[in-house]
Protein backbone atom coordinates (compact mmCIF):
# COMPACT_ATOMS: atom_id res chain seq x y z
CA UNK A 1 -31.27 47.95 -52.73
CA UNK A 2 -34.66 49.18 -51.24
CA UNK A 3 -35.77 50.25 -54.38
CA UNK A 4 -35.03 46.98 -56.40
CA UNK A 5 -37.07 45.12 -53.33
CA UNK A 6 -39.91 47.43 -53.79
CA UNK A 7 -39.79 47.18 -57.69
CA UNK A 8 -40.19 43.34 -57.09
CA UNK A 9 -43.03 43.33 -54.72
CA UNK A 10 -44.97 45.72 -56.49
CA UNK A 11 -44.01 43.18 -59.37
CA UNK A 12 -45.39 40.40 -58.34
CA UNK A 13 -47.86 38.03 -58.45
CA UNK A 14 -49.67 36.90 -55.47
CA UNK A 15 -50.40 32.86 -55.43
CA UNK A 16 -51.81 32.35 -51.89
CA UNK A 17 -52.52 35.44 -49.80
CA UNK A 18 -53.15 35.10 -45.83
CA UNK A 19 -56.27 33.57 -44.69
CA UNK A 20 -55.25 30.59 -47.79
CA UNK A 21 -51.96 29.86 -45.93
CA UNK A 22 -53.10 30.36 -42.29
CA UNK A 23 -55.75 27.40 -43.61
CA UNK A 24 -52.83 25.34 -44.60
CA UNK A 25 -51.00 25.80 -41.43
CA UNK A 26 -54.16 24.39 -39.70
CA UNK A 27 -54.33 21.33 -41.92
CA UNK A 28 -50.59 20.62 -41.20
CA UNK A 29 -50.77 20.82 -37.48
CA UNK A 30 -53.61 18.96 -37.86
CA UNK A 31 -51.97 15.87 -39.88
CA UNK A 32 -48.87 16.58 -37.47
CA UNK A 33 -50.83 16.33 -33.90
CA UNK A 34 -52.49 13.30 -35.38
CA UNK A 35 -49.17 11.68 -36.85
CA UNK A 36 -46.90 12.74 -33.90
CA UNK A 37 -48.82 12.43 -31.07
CA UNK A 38 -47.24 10.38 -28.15
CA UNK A 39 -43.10 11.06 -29.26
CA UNK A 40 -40.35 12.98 -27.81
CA UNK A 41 -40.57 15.31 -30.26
CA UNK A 42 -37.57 17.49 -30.67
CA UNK A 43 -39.10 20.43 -33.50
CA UNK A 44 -35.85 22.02 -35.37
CA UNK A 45 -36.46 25.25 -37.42
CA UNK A 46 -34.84 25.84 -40.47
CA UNK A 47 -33.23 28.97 -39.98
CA UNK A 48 -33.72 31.69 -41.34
CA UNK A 49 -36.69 30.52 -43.93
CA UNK A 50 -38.49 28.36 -41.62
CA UNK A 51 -38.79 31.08 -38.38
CA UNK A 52 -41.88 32.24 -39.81
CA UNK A 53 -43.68 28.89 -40.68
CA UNK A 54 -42.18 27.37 -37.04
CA UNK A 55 -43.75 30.34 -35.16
CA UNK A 56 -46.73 29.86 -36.86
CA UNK A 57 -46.75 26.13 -36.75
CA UNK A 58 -45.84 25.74 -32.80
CA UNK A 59 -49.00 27.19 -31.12
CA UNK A 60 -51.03 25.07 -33.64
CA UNK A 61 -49.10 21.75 -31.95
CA UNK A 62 -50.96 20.20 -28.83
CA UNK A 63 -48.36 18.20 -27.45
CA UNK A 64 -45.09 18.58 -25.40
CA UNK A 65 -42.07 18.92 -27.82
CA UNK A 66 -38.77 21.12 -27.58
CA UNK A 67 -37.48 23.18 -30.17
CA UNK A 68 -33.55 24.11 -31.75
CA UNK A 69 -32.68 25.81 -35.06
CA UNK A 70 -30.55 24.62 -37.91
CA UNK A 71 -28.92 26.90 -40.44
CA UNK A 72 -27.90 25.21 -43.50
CA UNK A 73 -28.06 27.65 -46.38
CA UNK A 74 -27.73 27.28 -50.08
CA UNK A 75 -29.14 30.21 -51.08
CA UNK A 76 -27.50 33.15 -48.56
CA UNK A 77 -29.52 35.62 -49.33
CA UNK A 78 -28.80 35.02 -53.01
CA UNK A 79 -31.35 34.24 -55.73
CA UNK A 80 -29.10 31.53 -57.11
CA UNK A 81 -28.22 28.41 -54.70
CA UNK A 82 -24.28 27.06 -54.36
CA UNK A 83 -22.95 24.54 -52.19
CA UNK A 84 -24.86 23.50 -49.05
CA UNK A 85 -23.05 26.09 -46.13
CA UNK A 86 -23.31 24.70 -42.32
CA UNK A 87 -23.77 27.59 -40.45
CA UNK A 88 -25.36 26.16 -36.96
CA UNK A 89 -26.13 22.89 -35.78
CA UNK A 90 -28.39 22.32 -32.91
CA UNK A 91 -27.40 22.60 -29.52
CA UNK A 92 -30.25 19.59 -28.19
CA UNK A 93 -28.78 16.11 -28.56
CA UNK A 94 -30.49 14.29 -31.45
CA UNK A 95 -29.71 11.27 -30.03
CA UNK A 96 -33.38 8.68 -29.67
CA UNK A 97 -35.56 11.45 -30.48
CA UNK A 98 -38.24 11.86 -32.94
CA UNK A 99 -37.34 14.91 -35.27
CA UNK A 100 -39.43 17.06 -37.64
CA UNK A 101 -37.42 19.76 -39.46
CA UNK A 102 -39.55 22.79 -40.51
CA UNK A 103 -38.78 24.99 -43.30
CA UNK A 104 -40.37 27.42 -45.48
CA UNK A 105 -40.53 25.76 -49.09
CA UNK A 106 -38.84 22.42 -50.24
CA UNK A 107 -37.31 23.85 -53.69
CA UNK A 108 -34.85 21.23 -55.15
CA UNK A 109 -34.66 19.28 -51.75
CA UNK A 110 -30.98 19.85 -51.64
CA UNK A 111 -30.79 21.17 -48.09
CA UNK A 112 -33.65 19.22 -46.81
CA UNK A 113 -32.15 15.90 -47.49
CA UNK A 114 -28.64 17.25 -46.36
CA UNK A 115 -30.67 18.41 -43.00
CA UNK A 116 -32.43 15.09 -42.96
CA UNK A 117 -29.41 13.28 -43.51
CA UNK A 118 -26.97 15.19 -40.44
CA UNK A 119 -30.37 14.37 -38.32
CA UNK A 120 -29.93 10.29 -38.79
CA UNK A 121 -26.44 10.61 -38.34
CA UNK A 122 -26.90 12.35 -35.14
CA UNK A 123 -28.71 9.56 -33.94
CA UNK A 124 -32.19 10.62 -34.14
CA UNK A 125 -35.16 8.03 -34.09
CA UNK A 126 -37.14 9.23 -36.94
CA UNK A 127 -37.36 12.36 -38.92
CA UNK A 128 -40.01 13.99 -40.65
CA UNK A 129 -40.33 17.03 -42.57
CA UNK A 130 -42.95 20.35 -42.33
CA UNK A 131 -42.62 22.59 -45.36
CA UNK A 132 -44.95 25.74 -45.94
CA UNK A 133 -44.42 25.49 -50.18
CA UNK A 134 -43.48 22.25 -51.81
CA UNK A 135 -42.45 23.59 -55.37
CA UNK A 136 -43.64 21.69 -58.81
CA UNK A 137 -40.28 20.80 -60.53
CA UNK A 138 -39.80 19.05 -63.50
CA UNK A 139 -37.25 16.98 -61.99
CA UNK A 140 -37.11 14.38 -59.27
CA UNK A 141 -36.20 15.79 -55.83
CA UNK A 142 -33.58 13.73 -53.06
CA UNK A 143 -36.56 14.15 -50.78
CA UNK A 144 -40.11 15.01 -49.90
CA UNK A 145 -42.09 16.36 -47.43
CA UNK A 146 -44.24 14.47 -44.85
CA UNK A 147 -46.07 17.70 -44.47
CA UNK A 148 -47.16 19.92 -47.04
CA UNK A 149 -48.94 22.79 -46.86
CA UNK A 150 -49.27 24.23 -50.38
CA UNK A 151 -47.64 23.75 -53.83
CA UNK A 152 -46.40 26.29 -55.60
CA UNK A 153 -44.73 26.40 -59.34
CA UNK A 154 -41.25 26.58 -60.49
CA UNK A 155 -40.93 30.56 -59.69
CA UNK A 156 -39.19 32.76 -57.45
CA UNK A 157 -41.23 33.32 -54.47
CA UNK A 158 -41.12 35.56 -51.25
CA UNK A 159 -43.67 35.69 -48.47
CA UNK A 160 -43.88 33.78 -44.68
CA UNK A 161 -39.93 33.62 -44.42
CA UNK A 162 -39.28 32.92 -48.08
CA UNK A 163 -36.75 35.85 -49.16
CA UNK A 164 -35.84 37.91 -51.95
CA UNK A 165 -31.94 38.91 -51.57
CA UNK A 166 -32.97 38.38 -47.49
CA UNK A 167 -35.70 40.71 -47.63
CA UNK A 168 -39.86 40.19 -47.94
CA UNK A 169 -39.58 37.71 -45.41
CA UNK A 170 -42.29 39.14 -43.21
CA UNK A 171 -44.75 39.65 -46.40
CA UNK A 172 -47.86 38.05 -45.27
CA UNK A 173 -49.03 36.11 -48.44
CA UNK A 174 -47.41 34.14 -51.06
CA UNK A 175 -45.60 36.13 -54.11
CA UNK A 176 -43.74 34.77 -56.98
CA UNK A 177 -41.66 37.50 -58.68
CA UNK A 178 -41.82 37.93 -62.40
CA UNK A 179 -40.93 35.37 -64.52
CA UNK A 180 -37.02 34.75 -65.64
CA UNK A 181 -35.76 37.30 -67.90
CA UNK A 182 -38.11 40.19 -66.60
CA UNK A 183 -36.63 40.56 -63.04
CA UNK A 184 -36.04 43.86 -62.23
């Protein structure tokens, strides 16, 4: 397996290396602090995708908020998504708060609007969405992001807690692998 993971990082193509997406963490904390400021704001991570993006994203938020993890997978360490899988919910009511979900990239929106959705039903006030990598489809998406930090196309990408077979998590930059039909 290690040498199929090191065939595709030496593979692939950078699209935003470190300083670009350490930028665009700054302008979404910025458009967060400005939009959020003032709510009980109850921050759930999108695990195991968004750790990276939440870590990064927290010390960049100036105001008091509390923080839980979701794990709703599609993917499960696969390069192919199924069925949405409910692995763990949060343990902090939901109930009256102001929610932002934060995840690594918003792909087909499948699991972010299934997130978004078990949020409202919970009983939260409001919910909003942080995603590192909104992806360029060709088709309409159940959902979007109210923050965006960069757009990416229609490829396979690793980097800042996006995964290849549930490694390259930690790469700091923004691959995409080879194109379709020349994966390793």
């Amino acid at each position: 397996m290690l040498e199929e993971i090191e065939r595709v990082r030496s593979g692939a193509e950078l699209l935003y290396g470190e300083q670009a997406v350490e930028a665009a963490l700054d302008t979404m904390a910025t458009a967060i602090n400005r939009q959020l400021q003032g709510v009980n704001l109850l921050v759930i991570c999108a695990v195991n995708g968004g750790i990276v993006v939440a870590g990064k994203l927290l010390t960049r938020l100036d105001m008091p908020l509390n923080l839980d993890s979701i794990n709703a997978s599609r993917y499960q360490n696969q390069t192919n998504g199924g069925d949405v899988a409910w692995l763990a919910v949060p343990a902090t009511p939901l109930s009256g708060r102001t929610v932002l979900i934060v995840d690594d990239v918003l792909d087909a929106g499948i699991t972010l609007a299934a997130v978004h959705n078990y949020c409202l039903a919970q009983g939260a006030d409001s919910v909003y969405s942080a995603v590192l990598i909104d992806k360029m489809l060709s088709v309409a998406k159940p959902i979007a992001a109210d923050f965006v930090g960069l757009q990416a196309p229609d490829r396979y990408l690793f980097g800042y807690g996006m995964d290849y077979k549930g490694y390259l998590r930690n790469v700091a930059g923004i691959y995409a692998c080879q194109e379709t039909g020349k994966m390793p």
